[in-house]
C-alpha atoms as a PDB file:
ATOM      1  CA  UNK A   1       4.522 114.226  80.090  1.00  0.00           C
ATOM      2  CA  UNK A   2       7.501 112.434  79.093  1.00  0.00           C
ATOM      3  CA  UNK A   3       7.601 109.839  76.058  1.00  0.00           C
ATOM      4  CA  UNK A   4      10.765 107.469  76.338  1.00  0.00           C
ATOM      5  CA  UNK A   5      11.577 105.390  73.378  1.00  0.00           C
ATOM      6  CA  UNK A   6      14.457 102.641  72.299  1.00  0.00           C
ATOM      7  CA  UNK A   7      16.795 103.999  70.210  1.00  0.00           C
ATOM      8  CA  UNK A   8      18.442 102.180  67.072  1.00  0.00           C
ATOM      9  CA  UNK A   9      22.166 102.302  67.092  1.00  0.00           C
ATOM     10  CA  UNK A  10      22.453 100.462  64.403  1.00  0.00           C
ATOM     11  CA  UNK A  11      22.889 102.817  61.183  1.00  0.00           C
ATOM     12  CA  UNK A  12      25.511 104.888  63.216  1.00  0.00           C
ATOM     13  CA  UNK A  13      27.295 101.550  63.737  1.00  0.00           C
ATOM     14  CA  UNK A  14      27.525 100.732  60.674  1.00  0.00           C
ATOM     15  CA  UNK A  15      28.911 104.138  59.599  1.00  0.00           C
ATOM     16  CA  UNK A  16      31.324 103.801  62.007  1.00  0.00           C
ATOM     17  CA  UNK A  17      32.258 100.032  60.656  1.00  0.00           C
ATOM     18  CA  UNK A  18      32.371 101.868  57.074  1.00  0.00           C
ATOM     19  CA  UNK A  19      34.848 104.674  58.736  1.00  0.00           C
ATOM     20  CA  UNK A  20      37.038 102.170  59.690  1.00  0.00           C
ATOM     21  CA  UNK A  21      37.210 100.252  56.547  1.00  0.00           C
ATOM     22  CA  UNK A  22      38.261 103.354  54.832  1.00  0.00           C
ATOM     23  CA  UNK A  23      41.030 104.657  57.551  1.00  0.00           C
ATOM     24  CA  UNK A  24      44.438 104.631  55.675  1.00  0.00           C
ATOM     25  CA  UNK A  25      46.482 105.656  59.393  1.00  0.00           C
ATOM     26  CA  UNK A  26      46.810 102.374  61.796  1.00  0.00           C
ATOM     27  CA  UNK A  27      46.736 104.406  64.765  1.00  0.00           C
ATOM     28  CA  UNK A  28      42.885 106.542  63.748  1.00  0.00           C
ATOM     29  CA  UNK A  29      41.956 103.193  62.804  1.00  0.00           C
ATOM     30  CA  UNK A  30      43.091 102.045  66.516  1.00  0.00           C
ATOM     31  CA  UNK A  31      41.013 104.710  68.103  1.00  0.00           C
ATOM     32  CA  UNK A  32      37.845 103.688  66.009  1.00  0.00           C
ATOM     33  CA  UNK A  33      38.061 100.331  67.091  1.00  0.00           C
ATOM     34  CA  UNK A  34      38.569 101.367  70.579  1.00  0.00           C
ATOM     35  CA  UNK A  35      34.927 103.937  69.785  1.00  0.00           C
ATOM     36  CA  UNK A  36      33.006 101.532  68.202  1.00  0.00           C
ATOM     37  CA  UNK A  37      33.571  98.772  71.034  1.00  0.00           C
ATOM     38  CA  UNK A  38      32.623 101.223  73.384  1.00  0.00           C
ATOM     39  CA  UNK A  39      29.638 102.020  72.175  1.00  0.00           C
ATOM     40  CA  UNK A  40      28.777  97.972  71.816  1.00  0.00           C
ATOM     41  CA  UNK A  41      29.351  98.180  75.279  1.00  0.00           C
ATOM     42  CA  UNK A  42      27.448 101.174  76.271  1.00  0.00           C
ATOM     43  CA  UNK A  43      24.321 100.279  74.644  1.00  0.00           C
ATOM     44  CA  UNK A  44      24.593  96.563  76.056  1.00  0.00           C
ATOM     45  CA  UNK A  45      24.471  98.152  79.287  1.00  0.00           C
ATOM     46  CA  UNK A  46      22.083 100.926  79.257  1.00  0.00           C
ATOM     47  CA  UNK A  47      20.007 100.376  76.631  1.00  0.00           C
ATOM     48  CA  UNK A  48      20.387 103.593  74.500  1.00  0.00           C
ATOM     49  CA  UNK A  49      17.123 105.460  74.272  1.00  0.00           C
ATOM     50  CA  UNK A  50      15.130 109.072  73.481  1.00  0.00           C
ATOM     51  CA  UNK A  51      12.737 111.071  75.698  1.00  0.00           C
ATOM     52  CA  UNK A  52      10.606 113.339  74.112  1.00  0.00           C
ATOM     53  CA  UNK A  53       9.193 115.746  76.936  1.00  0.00           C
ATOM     54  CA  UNK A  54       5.873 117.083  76.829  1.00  0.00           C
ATOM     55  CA  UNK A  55       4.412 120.505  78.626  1.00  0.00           C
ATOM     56  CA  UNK A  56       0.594 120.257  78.805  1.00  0.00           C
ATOM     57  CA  UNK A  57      -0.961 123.877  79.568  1.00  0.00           C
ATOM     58  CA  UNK A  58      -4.284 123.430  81.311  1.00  0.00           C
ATOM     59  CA  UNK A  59      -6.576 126.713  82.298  1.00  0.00           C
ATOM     60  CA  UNK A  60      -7.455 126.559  85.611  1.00  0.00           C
ATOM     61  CA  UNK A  61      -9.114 130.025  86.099  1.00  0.00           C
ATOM     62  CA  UNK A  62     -12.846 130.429  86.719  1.00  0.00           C
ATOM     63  CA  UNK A  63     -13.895 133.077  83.794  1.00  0.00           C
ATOM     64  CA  UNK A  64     -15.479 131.126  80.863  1.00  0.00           C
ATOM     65  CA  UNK A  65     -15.176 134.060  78.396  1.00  0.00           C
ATOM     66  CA  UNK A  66     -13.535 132.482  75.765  1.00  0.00           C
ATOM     67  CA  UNK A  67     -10.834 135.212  74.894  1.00  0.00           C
ATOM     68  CA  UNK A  68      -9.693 135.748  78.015  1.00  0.00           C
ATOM     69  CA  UNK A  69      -9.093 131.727  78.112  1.00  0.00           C
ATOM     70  CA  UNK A  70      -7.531 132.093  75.384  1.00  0.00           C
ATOM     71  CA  UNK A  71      -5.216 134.982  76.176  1.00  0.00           C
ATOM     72  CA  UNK A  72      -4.116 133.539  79.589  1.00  0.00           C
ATOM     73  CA  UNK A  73      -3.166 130.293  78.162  1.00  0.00           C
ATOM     74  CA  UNK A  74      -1.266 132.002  75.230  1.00  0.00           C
ATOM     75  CA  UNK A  75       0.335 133.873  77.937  1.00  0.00           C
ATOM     76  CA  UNK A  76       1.500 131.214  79.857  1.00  0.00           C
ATOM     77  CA  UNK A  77       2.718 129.196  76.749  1.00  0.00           C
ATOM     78  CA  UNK A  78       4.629 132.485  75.403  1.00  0.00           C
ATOM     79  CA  UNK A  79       6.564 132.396  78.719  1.00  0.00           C
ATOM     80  CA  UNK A  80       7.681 129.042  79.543  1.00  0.00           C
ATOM     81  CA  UNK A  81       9.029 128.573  75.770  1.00  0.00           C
ATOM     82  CA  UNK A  82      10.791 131.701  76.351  1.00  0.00           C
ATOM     83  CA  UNK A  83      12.377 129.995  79.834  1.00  0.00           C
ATOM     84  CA  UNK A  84      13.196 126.586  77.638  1.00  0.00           C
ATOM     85  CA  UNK A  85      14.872 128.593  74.708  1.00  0.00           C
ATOM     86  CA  UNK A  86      16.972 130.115  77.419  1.00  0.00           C
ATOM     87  CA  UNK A  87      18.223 126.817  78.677  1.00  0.00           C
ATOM     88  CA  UNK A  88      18.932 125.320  75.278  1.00  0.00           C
ATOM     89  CA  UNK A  89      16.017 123.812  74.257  1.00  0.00           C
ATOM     90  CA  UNK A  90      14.237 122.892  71.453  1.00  0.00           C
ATOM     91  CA  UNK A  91      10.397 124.234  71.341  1.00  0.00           C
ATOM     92  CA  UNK A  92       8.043 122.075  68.781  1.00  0.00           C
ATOM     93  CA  UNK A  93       4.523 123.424  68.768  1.00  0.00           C
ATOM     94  CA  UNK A  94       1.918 120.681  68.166  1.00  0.00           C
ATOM     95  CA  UNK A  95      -1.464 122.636  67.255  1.00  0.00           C
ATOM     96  CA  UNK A  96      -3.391 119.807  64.768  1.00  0.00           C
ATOM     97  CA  UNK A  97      -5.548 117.681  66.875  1.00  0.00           C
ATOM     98  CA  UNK A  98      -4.121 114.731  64.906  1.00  0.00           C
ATOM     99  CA  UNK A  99      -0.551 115.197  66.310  1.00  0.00           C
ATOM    100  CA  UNK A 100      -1.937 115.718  69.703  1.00  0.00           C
ATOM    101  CA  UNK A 101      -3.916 112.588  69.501  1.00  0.00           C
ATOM    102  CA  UNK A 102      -0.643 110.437  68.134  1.00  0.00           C
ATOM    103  CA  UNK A 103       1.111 111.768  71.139  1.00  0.00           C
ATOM    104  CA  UNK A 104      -1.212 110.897  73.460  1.00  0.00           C
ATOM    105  CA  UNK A 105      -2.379 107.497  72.000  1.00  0.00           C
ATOM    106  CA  UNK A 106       1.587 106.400  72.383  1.00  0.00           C
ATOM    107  CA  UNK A 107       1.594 107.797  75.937  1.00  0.00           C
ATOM    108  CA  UNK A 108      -1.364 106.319  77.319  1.00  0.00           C
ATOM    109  CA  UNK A 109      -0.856 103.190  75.428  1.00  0.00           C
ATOM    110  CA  UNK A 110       2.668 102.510  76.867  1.00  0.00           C
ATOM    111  CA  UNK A 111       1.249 102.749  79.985  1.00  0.00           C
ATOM    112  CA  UNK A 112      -1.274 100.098  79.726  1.00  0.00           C
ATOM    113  CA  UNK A 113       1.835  97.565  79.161  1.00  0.00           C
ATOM    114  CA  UNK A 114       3.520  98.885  82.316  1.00  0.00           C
ATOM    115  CA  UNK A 115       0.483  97.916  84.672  1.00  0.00           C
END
């Protein structure tokens, strides 16, 4: 499940603007210039924005003993964390069922506007 959401530029804009102020060398205060219009221009174009991605573990085997549910799902969990930590990512567990249902209020809710 992926979660895309407009990001606000805005704050690390106006650090940059506050940077600039500051720079006592013409030619650093040249190349922040030159940084902040780019970025201006970036984000006019493509809309700057963050994806959260979310891995949804489902059981699909046919035993109903609850431990062994259990144990195959922590299984599976234990080794595709392992395969995103190897890759460089950053592993958030969610285990209250309020965060889950944020997460999936905002996901199913953003759909409904896409329709």
């Amino acid at each position: 499940m992926i979660q895309s959401s407009k990001e606000n530029l805005e704050k690390n804009m106006e650090n940059i603007r506050e940077n600039i102020k500051r720079e006592d060398e013409k030619y650093l205060e040249k190349i922040a210039k030159s940084y902040f219009e780019y970025i201006q221009k970036y984000n006019s174009i493509k809309n700057s924005s963050t994806k959260n991605f979310y891995i949804i573990i489902s059981n699909e085997t046919e035993d109903e003993n609850e431990e062994n549910i259990f144990q195959t799902l922590n299984e599976k969990y234990f080794k595709i964390k392992e395969c995103l930590f190897r890759c460089g990512n950053q592993v958030q567990d969610f285990n209250s069922k309020k965060d889950i249902k944020k997460i999936l209020n905002v996901f199913f809710n953003s759909r409904i506007y896409l329709k």
